[in-house]
PDB file of N, CA and C in Angstrom:
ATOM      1  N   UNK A   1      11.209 -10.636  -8.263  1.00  0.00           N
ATOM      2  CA  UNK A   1      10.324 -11.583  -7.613  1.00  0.00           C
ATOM      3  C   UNK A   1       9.261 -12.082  -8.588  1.00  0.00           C
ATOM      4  N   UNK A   2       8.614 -11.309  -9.098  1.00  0.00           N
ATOM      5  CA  UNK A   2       7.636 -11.774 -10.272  1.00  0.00           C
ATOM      6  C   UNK A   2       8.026 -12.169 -11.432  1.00  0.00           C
ATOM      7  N   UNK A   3       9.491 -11.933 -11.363  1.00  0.00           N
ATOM      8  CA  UNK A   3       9.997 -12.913 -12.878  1.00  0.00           C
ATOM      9  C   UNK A   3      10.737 -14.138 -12.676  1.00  0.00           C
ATOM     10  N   UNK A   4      10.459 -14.637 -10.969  1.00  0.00           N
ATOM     11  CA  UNK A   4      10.906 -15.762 -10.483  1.00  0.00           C
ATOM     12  C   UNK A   4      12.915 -15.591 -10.926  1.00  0.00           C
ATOM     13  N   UNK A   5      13.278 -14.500 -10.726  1.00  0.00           N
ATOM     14  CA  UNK A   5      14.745 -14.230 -10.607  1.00  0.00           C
ATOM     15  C   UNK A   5      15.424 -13.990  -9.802  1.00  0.00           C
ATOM     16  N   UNK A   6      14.483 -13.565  -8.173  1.00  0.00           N
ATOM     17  CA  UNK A   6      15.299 -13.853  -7.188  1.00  0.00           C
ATOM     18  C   UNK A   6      14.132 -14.603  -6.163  1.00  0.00           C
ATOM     19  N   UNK A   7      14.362 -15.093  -5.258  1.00  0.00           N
ATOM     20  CA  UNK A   7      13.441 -15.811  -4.165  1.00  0.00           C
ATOM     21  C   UNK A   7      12.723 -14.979  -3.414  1.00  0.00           C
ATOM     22  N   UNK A   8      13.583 -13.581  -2.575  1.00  0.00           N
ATOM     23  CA  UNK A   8      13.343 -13.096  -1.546  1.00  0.00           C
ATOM     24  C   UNK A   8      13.536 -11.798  -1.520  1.00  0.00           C
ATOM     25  N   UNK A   9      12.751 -10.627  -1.250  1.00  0.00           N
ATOM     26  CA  UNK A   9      13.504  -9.296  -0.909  1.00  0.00           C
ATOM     27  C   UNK A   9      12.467  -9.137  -0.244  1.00  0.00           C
ATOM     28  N   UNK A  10      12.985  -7.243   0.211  1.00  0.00           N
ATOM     29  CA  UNK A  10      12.483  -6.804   1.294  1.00  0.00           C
ATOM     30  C   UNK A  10      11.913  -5.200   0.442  1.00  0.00           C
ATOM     31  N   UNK A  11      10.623  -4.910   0.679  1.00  0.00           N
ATOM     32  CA  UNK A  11       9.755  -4.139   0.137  1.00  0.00           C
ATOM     33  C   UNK A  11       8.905  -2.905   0.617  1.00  0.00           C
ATOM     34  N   UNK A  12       8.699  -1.801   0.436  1.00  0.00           N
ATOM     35  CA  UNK A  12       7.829  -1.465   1.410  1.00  0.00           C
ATOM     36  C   UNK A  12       6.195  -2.326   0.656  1.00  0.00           C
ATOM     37  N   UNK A  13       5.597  -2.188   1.969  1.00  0.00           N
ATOM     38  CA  UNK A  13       4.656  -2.491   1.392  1.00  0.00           C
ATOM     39  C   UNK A  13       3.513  -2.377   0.349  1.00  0.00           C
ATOM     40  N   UNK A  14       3.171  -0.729   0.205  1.00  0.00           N
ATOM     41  CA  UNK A  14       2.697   0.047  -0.732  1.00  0.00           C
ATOM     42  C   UNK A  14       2.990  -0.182  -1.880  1.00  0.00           C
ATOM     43  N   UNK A  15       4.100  -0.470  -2.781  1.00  0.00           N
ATOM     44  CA  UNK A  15       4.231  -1.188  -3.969  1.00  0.00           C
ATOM     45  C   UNK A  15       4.230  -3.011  -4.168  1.00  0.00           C
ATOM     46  N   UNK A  16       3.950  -3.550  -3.123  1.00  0.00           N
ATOM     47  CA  UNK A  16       3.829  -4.613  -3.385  1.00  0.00           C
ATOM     48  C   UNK A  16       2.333  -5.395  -3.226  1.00  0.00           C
ATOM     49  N   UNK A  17       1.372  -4.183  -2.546  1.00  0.00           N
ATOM     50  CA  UNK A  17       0.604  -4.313  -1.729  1.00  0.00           C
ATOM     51  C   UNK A  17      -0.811  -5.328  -2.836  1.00  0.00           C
ATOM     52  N   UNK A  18      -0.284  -4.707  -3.866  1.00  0.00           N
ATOM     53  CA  UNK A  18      -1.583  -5.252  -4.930  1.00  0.00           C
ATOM     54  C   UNK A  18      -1.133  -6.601  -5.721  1.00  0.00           C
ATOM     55  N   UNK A  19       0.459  -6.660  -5.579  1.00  0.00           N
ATOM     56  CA  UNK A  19       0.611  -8.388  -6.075  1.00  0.00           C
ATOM     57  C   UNK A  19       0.508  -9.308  -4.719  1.00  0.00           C
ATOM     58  N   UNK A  20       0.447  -8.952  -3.763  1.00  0.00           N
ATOM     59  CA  UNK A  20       0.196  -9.822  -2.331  1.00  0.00           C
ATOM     60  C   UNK A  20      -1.467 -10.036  -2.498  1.00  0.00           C
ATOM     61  N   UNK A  21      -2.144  -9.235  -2.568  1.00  0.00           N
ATOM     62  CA  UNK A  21      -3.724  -9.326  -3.015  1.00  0.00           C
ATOM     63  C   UNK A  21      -3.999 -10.397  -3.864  1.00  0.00           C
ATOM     64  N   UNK A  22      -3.790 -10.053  -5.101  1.00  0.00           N
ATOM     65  CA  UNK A  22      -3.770 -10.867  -6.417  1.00  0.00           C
ATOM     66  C   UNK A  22      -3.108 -12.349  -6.166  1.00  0.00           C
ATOM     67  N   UNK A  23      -2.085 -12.519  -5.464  1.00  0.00           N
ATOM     68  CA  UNK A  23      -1.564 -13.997  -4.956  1.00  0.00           C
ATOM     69  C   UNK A  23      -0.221 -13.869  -5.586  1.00  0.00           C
ATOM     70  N   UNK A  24       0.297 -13.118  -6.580  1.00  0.00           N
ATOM     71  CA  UNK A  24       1.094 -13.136  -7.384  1.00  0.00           C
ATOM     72  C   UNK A  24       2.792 -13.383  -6.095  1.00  0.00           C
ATOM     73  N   UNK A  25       3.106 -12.560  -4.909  1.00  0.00           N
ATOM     74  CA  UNK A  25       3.363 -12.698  -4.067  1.00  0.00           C
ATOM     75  C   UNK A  25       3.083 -13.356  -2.879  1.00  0.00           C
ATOM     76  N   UNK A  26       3.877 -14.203  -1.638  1.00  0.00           N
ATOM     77  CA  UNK A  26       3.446 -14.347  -0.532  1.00  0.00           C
ATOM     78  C   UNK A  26       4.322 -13.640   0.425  1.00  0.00           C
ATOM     79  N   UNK A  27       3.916 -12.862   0.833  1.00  0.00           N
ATOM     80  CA  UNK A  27       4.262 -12.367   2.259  1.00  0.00           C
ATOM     81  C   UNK A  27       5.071 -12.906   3.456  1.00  0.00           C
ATOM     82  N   UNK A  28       6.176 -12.555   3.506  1.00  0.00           N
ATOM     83  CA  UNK A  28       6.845 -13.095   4.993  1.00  0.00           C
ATOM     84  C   UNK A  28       6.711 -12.184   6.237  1.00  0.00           C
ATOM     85  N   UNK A  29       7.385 -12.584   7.360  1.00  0.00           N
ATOM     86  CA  UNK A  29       6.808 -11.581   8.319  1.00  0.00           C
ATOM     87  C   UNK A  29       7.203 -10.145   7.994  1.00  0.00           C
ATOM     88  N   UNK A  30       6.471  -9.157   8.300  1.00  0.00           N
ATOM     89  CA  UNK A  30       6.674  -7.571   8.606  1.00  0.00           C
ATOM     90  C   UNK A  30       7.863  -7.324   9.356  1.00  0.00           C
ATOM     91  N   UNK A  31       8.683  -6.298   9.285  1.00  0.00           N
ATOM     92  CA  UNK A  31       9.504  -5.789  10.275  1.00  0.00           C
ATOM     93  C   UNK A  31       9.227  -4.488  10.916  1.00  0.00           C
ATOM     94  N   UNK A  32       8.025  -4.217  10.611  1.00  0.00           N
ATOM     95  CA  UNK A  32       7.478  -3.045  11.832  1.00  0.00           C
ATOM     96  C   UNK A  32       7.241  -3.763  13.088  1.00  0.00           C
ATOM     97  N   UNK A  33       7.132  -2.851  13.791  1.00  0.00           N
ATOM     98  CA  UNK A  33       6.665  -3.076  15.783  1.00  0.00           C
ATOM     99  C   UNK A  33       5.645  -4.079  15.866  1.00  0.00           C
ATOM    100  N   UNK A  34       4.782  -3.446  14.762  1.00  0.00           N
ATOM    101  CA  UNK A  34       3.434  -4.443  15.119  1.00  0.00           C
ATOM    102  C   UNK A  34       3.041  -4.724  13.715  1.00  0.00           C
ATOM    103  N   UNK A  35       1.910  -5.990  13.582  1.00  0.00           N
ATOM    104  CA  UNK A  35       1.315  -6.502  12.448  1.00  0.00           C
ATOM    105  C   UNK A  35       0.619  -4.833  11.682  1.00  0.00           C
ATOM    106  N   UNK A  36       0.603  -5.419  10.421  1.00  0.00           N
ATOM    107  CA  UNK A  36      -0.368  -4.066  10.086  1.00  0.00           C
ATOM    108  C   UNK A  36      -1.559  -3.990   9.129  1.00  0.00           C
ATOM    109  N   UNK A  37      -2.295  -3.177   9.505  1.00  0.00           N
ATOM    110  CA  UNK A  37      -4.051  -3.194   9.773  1.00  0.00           C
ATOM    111  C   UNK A  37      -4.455  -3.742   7.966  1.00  0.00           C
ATOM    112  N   UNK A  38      -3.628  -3.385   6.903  1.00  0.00           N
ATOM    113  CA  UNK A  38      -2.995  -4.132   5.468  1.00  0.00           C
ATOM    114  C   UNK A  38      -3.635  -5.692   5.613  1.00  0.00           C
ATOM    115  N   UNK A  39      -2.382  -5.697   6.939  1.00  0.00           N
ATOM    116  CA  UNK A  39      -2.101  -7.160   6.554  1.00  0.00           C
ATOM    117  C   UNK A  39      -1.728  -8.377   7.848  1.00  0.00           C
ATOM    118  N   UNK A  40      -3.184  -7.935   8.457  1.00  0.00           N
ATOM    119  CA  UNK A  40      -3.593  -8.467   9.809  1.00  0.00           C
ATOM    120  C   UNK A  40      -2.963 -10.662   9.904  1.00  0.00           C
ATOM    121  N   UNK A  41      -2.770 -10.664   9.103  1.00  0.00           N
ATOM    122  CA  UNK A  41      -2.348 -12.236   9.229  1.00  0.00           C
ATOM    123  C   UNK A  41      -0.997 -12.666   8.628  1.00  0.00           C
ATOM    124  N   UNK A  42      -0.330 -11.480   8.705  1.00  0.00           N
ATOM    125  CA  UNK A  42       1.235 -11.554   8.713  1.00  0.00           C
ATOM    126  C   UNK A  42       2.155 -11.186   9.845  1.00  0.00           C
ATOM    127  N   UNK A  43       2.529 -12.196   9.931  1.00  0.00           N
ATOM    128  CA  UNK A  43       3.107 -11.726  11.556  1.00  0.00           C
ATOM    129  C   UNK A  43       4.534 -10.941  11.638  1.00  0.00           C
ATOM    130  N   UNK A  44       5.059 -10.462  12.479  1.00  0.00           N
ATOM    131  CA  UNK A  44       6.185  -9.527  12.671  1.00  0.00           C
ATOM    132  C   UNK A  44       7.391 -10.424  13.127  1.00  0.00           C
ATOM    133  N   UNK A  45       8.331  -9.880  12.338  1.00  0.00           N
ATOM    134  CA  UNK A  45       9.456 -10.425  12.566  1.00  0.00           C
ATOM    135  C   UNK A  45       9.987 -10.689  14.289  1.00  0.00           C
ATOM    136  N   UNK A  46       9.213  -9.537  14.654  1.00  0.00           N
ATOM    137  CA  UNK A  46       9.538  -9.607  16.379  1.00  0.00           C
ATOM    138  C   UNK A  46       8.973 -10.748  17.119  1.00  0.00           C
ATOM    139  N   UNK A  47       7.742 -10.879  15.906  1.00  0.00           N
ATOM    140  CA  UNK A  47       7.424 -12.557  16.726  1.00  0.00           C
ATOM    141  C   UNK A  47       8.360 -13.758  17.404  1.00  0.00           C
ATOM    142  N   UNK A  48       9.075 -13.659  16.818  1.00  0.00           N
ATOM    143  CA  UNK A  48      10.223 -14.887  15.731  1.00  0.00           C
ATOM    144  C   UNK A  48      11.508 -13.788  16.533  1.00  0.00           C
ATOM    145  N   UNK A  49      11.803 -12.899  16.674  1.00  0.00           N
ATOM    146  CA  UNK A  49      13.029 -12.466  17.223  1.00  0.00           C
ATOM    147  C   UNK A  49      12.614 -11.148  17.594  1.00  0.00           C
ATOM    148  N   UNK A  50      12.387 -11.126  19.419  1.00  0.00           N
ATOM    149  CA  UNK A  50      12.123 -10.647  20.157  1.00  0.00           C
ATOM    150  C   UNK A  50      12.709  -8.779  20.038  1.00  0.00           C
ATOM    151  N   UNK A  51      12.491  -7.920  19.954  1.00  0.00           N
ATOM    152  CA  UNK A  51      13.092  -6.714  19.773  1.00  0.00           C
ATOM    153  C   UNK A  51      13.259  -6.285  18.916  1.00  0.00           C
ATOM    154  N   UNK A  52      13.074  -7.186  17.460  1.00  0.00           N
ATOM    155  CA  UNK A  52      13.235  -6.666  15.943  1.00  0.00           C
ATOM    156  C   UNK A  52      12.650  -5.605  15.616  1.00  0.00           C
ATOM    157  N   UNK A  53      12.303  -4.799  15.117  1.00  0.00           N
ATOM    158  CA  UNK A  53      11.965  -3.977  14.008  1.00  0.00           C
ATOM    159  C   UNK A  53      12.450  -2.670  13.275  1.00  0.00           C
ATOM    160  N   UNK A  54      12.110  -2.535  12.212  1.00  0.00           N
ATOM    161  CA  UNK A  54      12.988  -1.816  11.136  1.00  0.00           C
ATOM    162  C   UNK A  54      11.556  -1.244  10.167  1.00  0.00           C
ATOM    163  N   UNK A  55      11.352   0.048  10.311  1.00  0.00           N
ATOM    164  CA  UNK A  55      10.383   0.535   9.247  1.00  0.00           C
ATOM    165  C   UNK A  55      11.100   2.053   8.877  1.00  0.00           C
ATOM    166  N   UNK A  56      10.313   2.523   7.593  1.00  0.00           N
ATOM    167  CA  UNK A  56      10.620   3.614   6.724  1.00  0.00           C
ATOM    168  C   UNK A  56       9.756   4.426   7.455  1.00  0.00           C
ATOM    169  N   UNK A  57      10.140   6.284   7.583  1.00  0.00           N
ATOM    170  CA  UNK A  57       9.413   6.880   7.415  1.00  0.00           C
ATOM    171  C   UNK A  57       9.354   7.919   6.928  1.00  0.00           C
ATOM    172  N   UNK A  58       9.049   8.875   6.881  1.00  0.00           N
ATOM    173  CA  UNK A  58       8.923  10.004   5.843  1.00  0.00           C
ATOM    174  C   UNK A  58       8.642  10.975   6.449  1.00  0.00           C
ATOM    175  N   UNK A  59       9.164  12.403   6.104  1.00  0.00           N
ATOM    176  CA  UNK A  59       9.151  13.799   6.885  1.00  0.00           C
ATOM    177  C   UNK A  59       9.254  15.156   5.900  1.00  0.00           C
ATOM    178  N   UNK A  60       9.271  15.543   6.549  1.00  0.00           N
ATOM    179  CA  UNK A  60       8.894  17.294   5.858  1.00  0.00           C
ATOM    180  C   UNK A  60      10.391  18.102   6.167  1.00  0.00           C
ATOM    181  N   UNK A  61      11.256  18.542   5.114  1.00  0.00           N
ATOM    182  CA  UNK A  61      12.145  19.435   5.719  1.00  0.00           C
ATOM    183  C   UNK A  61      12.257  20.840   5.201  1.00  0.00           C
ATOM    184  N   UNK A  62      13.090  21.912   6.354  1.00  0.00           N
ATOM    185  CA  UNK A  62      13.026  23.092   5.228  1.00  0.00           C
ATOM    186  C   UNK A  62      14.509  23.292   5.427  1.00  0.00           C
ATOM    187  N   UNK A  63      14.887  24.730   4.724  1.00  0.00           N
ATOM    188  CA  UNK A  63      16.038  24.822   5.065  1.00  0.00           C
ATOM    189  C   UNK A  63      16.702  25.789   6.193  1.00  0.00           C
ATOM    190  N   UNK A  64      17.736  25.015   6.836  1.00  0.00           N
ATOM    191  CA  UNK A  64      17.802  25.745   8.411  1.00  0.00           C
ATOM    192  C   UNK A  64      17.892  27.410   8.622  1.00  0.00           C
ATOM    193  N   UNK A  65      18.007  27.762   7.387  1.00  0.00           N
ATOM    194  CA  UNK A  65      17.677  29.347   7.808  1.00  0.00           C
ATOM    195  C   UNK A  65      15.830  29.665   7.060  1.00  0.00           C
ATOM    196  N   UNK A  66      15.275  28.857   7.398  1.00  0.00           N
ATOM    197  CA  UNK A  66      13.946  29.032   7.432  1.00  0.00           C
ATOM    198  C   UNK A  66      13.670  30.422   8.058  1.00  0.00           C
ATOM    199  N   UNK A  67      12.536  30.917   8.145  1.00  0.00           N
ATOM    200  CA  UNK A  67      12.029  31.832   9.615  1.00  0.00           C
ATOM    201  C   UNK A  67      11.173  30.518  10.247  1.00  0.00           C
ATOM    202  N   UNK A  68      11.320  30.786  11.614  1.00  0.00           N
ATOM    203  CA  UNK A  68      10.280  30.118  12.383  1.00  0.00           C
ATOM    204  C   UNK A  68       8.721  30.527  12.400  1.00  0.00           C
ATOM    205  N   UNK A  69       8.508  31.664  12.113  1.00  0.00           N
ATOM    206  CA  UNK A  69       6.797  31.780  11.475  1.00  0.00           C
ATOM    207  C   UNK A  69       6.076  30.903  10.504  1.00  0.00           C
ATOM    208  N   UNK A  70       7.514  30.824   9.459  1.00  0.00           N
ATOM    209  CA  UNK A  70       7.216  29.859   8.153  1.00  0.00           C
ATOM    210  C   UNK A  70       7.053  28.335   8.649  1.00  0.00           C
ATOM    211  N   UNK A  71       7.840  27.717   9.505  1.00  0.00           N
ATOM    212  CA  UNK A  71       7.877  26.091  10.115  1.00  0.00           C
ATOM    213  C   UNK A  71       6.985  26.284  10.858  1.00  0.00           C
ATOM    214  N   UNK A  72       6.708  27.516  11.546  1.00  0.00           N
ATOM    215  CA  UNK A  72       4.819  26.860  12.379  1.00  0.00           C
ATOM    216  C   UNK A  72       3.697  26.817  11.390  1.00  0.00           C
ATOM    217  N   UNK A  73       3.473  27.999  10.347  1.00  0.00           N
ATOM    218  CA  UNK A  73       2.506  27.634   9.148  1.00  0.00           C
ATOM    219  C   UNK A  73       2.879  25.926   8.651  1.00  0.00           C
ATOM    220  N   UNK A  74       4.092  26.225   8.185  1.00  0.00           N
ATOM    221  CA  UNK A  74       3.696  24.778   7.469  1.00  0.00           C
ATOM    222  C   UNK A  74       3.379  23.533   8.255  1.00  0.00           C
ATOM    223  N   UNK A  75       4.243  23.527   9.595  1.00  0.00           N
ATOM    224  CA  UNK A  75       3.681  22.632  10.803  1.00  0.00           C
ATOM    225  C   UNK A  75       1.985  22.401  10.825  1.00  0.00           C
ATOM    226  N   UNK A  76       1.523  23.457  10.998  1.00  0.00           N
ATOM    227  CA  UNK A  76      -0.025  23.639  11.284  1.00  0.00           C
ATOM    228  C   UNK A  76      -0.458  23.306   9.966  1.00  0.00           C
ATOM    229  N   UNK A  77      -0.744  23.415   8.739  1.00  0.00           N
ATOM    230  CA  UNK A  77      -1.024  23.279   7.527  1.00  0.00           C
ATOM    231  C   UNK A  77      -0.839  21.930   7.155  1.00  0.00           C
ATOM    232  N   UNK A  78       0.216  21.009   7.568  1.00  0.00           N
ATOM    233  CA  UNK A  78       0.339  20.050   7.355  1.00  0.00           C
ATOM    234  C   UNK A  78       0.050  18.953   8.401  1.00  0.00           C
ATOM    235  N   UNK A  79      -0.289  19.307   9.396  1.00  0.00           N
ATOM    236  CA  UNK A  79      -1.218  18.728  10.485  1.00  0.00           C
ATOM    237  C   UNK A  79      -2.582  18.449  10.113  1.00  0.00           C
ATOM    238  N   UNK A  80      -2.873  19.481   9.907  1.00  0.00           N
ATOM    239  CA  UNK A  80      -4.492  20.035   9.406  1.00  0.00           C
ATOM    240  C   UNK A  80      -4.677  18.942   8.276  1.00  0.00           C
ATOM    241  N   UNK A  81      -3.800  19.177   7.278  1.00  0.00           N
ATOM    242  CA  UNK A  81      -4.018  17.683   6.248  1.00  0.00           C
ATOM    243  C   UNK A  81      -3.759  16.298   7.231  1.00  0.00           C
ATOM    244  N   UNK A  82      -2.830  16.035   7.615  1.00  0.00           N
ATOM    245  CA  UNK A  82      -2.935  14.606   8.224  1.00  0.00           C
ATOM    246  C   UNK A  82      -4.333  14.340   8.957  1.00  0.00           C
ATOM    247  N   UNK A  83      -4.995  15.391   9.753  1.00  0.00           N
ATOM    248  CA  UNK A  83      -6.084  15.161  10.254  1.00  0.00           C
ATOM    249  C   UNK A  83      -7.445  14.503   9.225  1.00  0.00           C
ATOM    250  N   UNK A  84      -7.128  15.229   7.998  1.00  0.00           N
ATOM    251  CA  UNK A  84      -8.465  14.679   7.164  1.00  0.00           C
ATOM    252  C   UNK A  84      -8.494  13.510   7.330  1.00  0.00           C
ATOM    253  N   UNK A  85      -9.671  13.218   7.212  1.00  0.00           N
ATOM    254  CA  UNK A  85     -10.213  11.555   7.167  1.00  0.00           C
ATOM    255  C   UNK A  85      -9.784  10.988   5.942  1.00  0.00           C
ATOM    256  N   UNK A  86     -10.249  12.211   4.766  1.00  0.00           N
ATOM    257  CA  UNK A  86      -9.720  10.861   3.167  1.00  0.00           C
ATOM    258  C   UNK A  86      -8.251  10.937   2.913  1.00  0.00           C
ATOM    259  N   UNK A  87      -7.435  11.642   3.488  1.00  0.00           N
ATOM    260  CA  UNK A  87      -6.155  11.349   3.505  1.00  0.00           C
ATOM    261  C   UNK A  87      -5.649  10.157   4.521  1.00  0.00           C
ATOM    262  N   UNK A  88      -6.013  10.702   5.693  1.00  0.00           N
ATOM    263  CA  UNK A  88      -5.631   9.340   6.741  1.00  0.00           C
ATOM    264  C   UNK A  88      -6.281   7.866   5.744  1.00  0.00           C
ATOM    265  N   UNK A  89      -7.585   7.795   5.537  1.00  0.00           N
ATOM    266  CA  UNK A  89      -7.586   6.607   4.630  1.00  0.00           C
ATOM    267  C   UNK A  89      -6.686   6.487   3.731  1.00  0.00           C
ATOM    268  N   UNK A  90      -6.393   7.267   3.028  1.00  0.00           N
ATOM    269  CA  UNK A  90      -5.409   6.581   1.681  1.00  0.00           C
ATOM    270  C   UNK A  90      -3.641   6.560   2.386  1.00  0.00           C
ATOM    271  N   UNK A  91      -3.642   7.178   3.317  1.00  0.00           N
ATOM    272  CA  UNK A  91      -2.074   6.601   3.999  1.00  0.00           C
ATOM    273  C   UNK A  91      -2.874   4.791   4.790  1.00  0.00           C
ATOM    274  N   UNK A  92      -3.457   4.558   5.469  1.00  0.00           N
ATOM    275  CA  UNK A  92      -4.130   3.624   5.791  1.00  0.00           C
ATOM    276  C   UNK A  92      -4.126   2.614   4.595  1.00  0.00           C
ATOM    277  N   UNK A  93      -4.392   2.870   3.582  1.00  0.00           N
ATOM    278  CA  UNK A  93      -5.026   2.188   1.851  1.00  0.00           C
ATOM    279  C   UNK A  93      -3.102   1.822   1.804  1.00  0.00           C
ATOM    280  N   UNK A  94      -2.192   3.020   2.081  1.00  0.00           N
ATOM    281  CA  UNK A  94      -0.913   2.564   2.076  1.00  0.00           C
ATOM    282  C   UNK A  94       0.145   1.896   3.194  1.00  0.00           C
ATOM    283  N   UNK A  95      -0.798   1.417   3.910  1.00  0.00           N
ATOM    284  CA  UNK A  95      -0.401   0.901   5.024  1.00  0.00           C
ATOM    285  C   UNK A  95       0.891   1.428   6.024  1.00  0.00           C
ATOM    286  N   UNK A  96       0.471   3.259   5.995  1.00  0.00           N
ATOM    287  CA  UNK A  96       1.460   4.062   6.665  1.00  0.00           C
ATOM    288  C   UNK A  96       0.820   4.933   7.665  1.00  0.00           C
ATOM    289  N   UNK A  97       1.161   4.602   9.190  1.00  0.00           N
ATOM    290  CA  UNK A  97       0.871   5.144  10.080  1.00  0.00           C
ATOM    291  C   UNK A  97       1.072   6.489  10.096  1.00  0.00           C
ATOM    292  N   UNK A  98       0.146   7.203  10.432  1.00  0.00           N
ATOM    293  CA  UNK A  98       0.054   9.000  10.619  1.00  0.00           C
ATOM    294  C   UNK A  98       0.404   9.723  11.617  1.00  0.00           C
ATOM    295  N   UNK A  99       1.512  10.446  11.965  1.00  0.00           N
ATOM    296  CA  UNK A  99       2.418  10.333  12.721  1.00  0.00           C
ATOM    297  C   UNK A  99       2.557  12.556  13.270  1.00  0.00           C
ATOM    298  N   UNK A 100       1.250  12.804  13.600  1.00  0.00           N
ATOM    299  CA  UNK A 100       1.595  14.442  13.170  1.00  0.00           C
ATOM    300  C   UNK A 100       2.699  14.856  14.530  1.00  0.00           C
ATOM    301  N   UNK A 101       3.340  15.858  14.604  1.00  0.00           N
ATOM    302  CA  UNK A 101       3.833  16.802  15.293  1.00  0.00           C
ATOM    303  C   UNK A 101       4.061  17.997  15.224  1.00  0.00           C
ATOM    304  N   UNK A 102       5.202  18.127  16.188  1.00  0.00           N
ATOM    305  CA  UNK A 102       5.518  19.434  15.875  1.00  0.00           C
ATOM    306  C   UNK A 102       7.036  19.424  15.418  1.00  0.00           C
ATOM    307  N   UNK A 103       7.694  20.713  14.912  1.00  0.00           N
ATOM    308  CA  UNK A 103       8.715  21.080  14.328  1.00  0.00           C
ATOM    309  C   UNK A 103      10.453  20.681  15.236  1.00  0.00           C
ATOM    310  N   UNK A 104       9.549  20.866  16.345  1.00  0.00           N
ATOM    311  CA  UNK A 104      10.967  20.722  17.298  1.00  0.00           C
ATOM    312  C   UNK A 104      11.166  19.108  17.359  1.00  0.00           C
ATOM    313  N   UNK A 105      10.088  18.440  17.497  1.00  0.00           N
ATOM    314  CA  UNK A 105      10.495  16.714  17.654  1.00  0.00           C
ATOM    315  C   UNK A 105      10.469  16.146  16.771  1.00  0.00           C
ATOM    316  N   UNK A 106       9.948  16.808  15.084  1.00  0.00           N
ATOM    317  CA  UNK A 106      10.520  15.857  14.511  1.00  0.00           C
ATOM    318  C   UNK A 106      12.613  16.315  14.271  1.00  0.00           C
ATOM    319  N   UNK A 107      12.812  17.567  14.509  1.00  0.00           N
ATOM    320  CA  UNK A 107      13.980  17.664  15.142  1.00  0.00           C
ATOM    321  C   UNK A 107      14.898  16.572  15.820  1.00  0.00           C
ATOM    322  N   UNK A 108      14.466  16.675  16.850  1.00  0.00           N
ATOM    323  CA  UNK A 108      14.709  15.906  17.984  1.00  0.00           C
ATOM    324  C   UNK A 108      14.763  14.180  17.107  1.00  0.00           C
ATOM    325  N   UNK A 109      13.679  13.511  16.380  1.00  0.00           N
ATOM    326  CA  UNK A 109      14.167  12.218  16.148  1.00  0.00           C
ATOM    327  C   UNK A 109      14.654  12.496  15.382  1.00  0.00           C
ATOM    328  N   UNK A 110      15.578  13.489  14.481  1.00  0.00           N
ATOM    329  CA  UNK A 110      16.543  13.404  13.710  1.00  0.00           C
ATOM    330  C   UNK A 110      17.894  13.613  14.463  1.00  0.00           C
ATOM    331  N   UNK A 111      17.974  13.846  15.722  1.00  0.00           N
ATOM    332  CA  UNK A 111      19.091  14.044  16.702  1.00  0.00           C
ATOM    333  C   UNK A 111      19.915  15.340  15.993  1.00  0.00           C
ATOM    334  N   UNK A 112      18.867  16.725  16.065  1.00  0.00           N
ATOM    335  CA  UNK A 112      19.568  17.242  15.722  1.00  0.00           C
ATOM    336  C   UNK A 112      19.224  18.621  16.854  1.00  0.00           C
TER     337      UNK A 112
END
């Protein structure tokens, strides 16, 4: 895109986030659910086609013969960080929603 070699791709936002700033990029709509707090005057693909969206996310795994003492520490431990404020800002700074739970549901949205 910045060497004017292709027209169009699709990005997360976090690496593109500082040539959209700079102007070097323009922005087409988002394909998350909703606009995002980044990039309040880009609209969502769902605008434009009702039911769309498509985002990345990111998770914690161990391996299935874990102990379950060990997946509630790290559950709780890694909650405890999402809660900080200067972390939630810099996922925020990366325009990635903070998403804590527990062990069994992020399970569960892996359909497992």
């Amino acid at each position: 895109m910045l060497g004017g070699q292709v027209q169009v791709m699709f990005d997360n936002v976090p690496t593109s986030k500082e040539h959209i700033r700079s102007g070097a990029l323009r922005p087409l709509p988002v394909t998350t659910a909703t606009r995002l707090e980044l990039l309040p005057d880009v609209p969502t693909v769902a605008e434009f086609v009702p039911g769309y969206e498509s985002s990345a996310w990111y998770g914690v795994g161990v391996p299935k013969t874990t102990p379950p003492e060990i997946i509630e520490l790290l559950n709780r431990v890694i909650n405890a960080g999402l809660a900080d404020p200067n972390l939630k800002t810099r996922f925020t700074d990366l325009s990635a929603v903070v998403l804590p739970g527990i062990a069994c549901g992020f399970r569960k949205a892996l359909g497992r």
